[in-house]
Protein backbone atom coordinates (compact mmCIF):
# COMPACT_ATOMS: atom_id res chain seq x y z
CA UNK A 1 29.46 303.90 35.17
CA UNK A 2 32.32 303.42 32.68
CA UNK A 3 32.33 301.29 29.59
CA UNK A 4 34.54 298.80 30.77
CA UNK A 5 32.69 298.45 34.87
CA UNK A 6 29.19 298.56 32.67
CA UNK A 7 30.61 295.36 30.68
CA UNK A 8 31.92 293.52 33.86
CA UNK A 9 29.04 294.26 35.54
CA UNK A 10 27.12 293.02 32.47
CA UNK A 11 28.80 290.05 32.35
CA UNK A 12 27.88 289.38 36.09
CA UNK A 13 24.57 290.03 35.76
CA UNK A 14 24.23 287.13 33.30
CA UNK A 15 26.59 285.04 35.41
CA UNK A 16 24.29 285.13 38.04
CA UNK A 17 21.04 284.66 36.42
CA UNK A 18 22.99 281.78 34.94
CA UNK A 19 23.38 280.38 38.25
CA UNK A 20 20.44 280.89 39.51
CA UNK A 21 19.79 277.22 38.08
CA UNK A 22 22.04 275.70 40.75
CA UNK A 23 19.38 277.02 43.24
CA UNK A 24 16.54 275.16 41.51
CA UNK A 25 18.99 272.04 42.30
CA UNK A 26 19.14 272.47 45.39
CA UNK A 27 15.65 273.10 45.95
CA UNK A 28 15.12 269.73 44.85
CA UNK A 29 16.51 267.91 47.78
CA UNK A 30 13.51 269.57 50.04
CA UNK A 31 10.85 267.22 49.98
CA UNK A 32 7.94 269.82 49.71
CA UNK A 33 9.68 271.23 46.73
CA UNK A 34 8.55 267.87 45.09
CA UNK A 35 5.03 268.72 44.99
CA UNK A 36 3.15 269.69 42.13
CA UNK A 37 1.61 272.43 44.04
CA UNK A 38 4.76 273.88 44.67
CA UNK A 39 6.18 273.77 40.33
CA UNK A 40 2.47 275.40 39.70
CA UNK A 41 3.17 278.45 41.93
CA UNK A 42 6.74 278.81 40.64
CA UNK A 43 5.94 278.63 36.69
CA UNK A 44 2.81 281.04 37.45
CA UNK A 45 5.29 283.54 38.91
CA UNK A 46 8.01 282.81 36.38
CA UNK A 47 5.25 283.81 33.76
CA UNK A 48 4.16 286.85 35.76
CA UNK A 49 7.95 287.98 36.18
CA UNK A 50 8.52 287.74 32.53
CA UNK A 51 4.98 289.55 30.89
CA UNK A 52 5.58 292.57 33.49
CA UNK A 53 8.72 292.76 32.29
CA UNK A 54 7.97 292.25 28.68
CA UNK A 55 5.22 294.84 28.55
CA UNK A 56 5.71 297.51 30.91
CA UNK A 57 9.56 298.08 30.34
CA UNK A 58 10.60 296.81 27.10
CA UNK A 59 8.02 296.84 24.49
CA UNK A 60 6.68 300.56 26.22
CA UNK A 61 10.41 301.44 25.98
CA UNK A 62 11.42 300.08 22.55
CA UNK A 63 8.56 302.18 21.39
CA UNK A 64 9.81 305.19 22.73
CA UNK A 65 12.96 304.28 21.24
CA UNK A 66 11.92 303.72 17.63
CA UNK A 67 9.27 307.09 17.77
CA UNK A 68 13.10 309.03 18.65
CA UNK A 69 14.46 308.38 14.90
CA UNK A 70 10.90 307.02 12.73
CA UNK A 71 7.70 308.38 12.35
CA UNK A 72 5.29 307.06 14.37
CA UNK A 73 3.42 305.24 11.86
CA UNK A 74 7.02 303.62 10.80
CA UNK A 75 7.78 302.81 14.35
CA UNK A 76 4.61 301.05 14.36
CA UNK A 77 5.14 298.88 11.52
CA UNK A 78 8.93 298.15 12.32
CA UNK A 79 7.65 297.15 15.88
CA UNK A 80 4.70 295.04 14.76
CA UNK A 81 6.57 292.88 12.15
CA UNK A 82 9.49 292.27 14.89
CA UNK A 83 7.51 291.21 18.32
CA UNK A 84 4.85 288.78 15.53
CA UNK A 85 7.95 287.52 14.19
CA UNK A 86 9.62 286.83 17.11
CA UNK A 87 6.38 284.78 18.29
CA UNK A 88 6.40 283.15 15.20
CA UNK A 89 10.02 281.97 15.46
CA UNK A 90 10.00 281.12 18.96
CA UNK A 91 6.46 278.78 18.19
CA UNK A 92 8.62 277.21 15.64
CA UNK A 93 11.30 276.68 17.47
CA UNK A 94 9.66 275.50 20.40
CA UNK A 95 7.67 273.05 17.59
CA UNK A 96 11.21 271.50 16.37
CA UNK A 97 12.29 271.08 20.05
CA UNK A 98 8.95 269.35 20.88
CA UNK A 99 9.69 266.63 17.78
CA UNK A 100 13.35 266.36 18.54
CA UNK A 101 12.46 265.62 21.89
CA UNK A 102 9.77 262.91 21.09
CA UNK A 103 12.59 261.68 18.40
CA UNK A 104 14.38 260.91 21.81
CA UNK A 105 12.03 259.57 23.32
CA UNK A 106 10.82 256.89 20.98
CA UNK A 107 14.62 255.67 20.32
CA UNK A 108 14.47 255.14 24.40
CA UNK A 109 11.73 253.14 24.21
CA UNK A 110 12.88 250.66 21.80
CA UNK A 111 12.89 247.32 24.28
CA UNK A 112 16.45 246.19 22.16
CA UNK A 113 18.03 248.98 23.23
CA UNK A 114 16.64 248.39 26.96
CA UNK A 115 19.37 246.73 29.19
CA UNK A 116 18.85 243.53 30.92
CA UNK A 117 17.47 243.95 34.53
CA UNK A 118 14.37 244.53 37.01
CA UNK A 119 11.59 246.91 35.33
CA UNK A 120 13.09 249.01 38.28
CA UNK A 121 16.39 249.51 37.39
CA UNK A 122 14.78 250.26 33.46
CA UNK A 123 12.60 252.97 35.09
CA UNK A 124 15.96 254.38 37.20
CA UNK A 125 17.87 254.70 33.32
CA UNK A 126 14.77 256.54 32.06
CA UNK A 127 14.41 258.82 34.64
CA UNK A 128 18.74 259.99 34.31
CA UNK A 129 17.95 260.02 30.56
CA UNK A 130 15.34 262.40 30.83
CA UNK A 131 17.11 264.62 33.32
CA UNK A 132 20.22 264.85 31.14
CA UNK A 133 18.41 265.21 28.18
CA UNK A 134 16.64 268.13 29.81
CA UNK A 135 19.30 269.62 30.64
CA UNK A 136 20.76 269.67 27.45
CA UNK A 137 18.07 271.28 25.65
CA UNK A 138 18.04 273.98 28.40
CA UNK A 139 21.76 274.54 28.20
CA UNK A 140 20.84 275.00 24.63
CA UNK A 141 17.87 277.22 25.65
CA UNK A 142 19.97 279.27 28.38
CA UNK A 143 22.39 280.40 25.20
CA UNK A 144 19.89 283.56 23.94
CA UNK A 145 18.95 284.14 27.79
CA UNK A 146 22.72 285.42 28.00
CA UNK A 147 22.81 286.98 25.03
CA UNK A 148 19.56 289.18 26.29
CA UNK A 149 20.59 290.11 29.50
CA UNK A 150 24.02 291.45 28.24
CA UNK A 151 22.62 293.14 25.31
CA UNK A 152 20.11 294.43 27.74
CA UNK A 153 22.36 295.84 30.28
CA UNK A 154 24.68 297.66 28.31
CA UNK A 155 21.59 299.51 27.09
CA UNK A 156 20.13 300.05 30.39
CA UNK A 157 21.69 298.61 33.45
CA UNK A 158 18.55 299.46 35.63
CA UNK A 159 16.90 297.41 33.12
CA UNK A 160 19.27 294.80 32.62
CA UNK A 161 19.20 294.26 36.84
CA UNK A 162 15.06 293.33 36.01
CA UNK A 163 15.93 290.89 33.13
CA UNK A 164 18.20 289.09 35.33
CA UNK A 165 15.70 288.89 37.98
CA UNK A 166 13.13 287.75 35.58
CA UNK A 167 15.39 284.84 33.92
CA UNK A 168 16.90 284.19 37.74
CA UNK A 169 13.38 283.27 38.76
CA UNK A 170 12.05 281.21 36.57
CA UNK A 171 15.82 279.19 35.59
CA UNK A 172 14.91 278.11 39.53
CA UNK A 173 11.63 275.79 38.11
CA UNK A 174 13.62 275.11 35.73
CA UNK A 175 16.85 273.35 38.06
CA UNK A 176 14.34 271.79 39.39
CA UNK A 177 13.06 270.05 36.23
CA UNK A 178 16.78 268.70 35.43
CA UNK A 179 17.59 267.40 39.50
CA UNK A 180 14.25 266.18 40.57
CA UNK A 181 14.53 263.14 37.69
CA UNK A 182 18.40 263.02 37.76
CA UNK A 183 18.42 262.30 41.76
CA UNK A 184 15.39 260.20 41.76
CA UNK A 185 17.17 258.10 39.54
CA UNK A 186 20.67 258.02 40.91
CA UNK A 187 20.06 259.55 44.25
CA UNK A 188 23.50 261.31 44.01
CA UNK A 189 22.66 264.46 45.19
CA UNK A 190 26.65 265.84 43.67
CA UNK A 191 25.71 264.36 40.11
CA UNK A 192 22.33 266.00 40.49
CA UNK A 193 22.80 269.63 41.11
CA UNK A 194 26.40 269.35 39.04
CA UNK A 195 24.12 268.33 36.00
CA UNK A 196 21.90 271.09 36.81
CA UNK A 197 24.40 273.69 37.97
CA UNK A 198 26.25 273.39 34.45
CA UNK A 199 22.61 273.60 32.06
CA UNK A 200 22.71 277.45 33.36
CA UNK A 201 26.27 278.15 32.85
CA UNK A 202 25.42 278.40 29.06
CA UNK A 203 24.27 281.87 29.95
CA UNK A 204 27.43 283.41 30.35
CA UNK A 205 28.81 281.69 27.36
CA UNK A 206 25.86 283.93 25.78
CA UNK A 207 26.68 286.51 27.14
CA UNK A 208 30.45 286.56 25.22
CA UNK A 209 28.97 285.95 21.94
CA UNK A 210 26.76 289.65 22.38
CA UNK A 211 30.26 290.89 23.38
CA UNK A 212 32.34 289.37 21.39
CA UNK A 213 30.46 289.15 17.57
CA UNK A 214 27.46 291.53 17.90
CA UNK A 215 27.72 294.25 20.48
CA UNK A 216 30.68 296.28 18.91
CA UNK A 217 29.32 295.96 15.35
CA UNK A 218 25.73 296.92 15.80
CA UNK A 219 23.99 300.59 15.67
CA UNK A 220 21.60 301.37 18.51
CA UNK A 221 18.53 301.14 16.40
CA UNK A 222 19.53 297.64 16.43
CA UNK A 223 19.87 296.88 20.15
CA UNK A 224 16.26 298.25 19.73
CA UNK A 225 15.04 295.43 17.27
CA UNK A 226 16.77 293.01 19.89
CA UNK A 227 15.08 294.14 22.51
CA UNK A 228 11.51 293.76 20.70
CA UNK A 229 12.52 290.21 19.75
CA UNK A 230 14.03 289.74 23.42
CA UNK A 231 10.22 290.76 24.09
CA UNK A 232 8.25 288.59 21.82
CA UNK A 233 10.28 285.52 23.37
CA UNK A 234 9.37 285.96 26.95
CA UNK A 235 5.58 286.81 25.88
CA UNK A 236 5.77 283.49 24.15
CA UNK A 237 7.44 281.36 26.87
CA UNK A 238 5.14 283.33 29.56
CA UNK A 239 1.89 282.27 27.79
CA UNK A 240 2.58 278.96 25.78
CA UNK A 241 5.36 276.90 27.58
CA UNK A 242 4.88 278.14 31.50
CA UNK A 243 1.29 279.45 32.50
CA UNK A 244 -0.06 275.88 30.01
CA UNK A 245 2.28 274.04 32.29
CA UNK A 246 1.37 275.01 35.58
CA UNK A 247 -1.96 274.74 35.02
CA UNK A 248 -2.10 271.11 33.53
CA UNK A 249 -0.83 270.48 37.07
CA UNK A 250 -4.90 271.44 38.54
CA UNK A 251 -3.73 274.34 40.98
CA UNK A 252 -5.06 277.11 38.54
CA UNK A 253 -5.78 279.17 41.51
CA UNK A 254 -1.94 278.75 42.48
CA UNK A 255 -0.64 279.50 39.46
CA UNK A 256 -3.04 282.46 39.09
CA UNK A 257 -1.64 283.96 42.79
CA UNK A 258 2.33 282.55 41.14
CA UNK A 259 1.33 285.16 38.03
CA UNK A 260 0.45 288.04 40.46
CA UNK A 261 3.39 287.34 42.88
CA UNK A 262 5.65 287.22 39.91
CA UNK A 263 4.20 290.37 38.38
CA UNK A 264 4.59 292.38 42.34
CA UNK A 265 8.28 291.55 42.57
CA UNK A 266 9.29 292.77 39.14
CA UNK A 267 7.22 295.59 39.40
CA UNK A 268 8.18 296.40 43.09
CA UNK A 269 12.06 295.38 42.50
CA UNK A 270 12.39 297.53 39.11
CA UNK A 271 10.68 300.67 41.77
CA UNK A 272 13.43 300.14 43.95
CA UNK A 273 15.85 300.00 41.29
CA UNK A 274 15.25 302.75 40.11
């Protein structure tokens, strides 16, 4: 594949995992989709997508890339200090979120700021102000996702087809955290998945920055350190934002079967692919 079909097809890629968060939107409609049972299974194999992916292809393969031009010692140390740093910047990132969130929600619950009505048509305001504010912070979250799967698939397109898969399927748990409130509240189905639909486009917006301000100025050791980083974030969100999740729902044998399922199709799909 050429340089310029490798970037469109880049760019799609990250398009469509984008996307893929209109799906969890309409998933919300179906009733069953409601269920707790069901958001267990599909943040266990979120989780399961993502740590297959983060161990067995890129931390094995950044490894391989860094032993190419260090010495393996070296290539140790440089890979060590990136994936701990990563988790450390993605736990405090995830930290500010969490108090900028709560922030939020406090100022909501200020009863002078509360319009005059029926405690049900308060509850109704609550429920859109949590879905848009969700959506927000994953249009915000989304951003790097593009940036990854870009940088990714100009390195390795076979690799950068997994990635997308990976984000794709958990971004669908994630739709559904944005609609479920949104059309509960409003029960506008259009306002709903439009909400939702536009939280993932943030992906492809990603995706131009890597083109546009780091892509052409960067050496390939340094798509390497990227990758380790792009690494250290999906360990993090696998093991402290989605398996905690699921499991504070009680279905910890569901989530445990969501972790395997999620772990089969990447490792199945990236067989195929290849």
């Amino acid at each position: 594949m050429d340089y310029n079909n490798q970037v469109l097809f880049a760019f799609l890629l990250t398009t469509l995992a984008g996307l893929s968060t209109g799906i969890g939107g309409l998933v919300a409609f179906i009733k069953y989709a409601q269920k707790e049972k069901f958001l267990a299974f599909s943040l266990g194999l979120s989780a399961g997508a993502m740590i297959y992916i983060s161990f067995v292809e890129l931390i094995v393969g950044s490894l391989d890339d860094l032993k190419t031009s260090n010495e393996a010692d070296m290539a140790y140390t440089k890979f060590a200090l990136l994936f701990l740093g990563g988790l450390l910047a993605s736990g405090l990132i995830s930290k500010l979120i969490g108090m900028a969130m709560e922030d939020i929600g406090i100022f909501q619950s200020k009863p002078e700021i509360q319009p005059l009505g029926t405690e049900e048509i308060k509850k109704k305001k609550k429920l859109y102000r949590t879905g848009v504010v969700t959506a927000v912070a994953l249009a915000i979250h989304n951003l790097p996702e593009g940036l990854i799967t870009f940088l990714t698939s100009m390195q390795d397109i076979r690799l950068g087809i997994g990635i997308a898969v990976a984000i794709a399927i958990h971004n669908i748990p994630e739709g559904l955290a944005v609609a479920i409130p949104i059309y509960r509240a409003t029960k506008n189905k259009t306002k709903a998945f439009t909400i939702t639909l536009l939280s993932g486009l943030s992906e492809p917006f990603g995706a131009a920055i890597a083109y546009f301000v780091f892509f052409r100025q960067v050496e390939q050791e340094y798509l390497v350190f990227v990758t380790i980083l792009v690494s250290s974030v999906m360990v993090y969100v696998a093991f402290f934002e989605l398996i905690p999740s699921a499991m504070d729902m009680g279905f910890k044998k569901l989530t445990s079967w969501g972790i395997i399922t999620g772990m089969s199709i990447m490792g199945i799909s990236l067989v195929l692919l290849g």
